[in-house]
Structures are given as C-alpha cells and as structure tokens.
Protein backbone atom coordinates (compact mmCIF):
# COMPACT_ATOMS: atom_id res chain seq x y z
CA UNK A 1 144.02 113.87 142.63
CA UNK A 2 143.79 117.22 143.76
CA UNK A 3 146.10 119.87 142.30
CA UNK A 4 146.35 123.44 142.70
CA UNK A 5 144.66 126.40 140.39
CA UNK A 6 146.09 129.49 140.04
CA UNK A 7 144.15 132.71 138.78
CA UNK A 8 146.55 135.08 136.69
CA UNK A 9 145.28 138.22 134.70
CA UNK A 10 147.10 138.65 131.58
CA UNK A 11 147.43 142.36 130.33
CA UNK A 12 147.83 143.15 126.71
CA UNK A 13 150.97 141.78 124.91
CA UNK A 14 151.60 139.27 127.85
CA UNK A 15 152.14 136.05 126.84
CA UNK A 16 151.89 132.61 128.80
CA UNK A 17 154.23 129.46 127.63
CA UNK A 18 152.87 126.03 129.09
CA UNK A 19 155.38 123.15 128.11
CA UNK A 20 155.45 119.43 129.23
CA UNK A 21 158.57 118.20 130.77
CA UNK A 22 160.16 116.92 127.59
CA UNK A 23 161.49 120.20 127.06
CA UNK A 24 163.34 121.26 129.84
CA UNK A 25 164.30 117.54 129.99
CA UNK A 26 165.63 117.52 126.41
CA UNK A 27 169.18 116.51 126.67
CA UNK A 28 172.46 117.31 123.88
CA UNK A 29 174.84 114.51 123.30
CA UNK A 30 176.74 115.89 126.48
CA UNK A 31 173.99 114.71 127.91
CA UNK A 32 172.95 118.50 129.09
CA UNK A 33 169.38 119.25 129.66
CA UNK A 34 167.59 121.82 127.42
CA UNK A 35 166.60 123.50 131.16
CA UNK A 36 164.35 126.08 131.97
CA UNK A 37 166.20 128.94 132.15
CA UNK A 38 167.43 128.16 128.66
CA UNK A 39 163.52 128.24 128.03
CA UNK A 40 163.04 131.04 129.47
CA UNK A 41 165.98 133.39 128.09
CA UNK A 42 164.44 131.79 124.10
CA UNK A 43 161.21 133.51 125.24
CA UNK A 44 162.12 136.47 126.73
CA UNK A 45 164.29 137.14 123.55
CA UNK A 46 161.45 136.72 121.58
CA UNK A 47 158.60 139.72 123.20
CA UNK A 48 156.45 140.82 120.26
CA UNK A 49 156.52 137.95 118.38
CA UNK A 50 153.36 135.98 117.92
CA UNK A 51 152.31 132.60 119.60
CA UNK A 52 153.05 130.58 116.23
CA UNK A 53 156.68 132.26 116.31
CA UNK A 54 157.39 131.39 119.79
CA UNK A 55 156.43 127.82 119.75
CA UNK A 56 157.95 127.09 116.36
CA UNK A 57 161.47 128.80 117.95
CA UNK A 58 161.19 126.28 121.11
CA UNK A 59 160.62 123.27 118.84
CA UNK A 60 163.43 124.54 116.27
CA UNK A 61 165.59 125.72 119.42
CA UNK A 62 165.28 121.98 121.12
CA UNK A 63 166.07 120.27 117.99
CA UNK A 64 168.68 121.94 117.32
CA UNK A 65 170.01 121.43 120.76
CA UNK A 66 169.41 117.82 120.79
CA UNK A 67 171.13 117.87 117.31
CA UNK A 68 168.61 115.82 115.85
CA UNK A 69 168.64 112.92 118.67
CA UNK A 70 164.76 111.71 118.34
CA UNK A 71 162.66 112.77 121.59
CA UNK A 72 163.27 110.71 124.96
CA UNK A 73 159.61 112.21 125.54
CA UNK A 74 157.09 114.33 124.16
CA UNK A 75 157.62 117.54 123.28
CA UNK A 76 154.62 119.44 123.89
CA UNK A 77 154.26 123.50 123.85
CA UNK A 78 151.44 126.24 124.09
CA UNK A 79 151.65 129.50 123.34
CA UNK A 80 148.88 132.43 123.79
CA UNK A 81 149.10 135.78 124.53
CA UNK A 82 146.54 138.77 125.28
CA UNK A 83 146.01 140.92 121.99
C-alpha cells in the first residue's frame, strides 16, 4: 500500500496534532460527532501550552463530550511541537 508523505518544516512554537479517527468520530448521546473543527477550535484555543496540556485537554474535552459513554474506538492523540 502506497500512501502519500508530506514534508512540513515546523518553526518554533508550532505545534503538530496527529489523532486517529476515534476522535473526530466520538459521538454525544445526540449522537453528534466530536468533529474536526471542534478539534481544531480546542487546539487553537490552547497556543502556548505544552504537548502534555494539549493532549490531556482532547482526551478530557472528548470525554466530557461523550459524557462518559466508553469509546466506540480508540482514542489515540500526539502532540509535539518545535521548542
């Protein structure tokens, strides 16, 4: 399987957030998914913070979304950013 590779270059303070599909797919009891550009808006309004801040607020931001409802799938999130 062939797939695609990308070359970015990440200046200082950038920071680059790969996540599986379980959390965009994360869905409330109205059976609403978490989304990307929810996602995206958590970590934009988090700039400055550090890698361990950002991926604790998308866990803690998904649970609390999905009010608790265990994981249709994994939940997986990396964090880094250029110092």
């Amino acid at each position: 399987m062939d797939l695609p590779e990308f070359r970015i270059n990440m200046e200082r303070g950038d920071t680059l957030v790969l996540f599986s599909d379980g959390v965009t797919e994360a869905v409330n009891p109205s059976d609403e998914d978490f989304g990307e550009q929810r996602l995206a808006e958590l970590v934009a309004s988090m700039q400055g913070k550090s890698a361990q801040e950002i991926m604790e607020a998308v866990h803690s931001e998904v649970a609390r979304f999905t009010q608790g409802a265990p994981p249709a799938d994994d939940i997986t999130v990396v964090v880094a950013r250029r110092l």
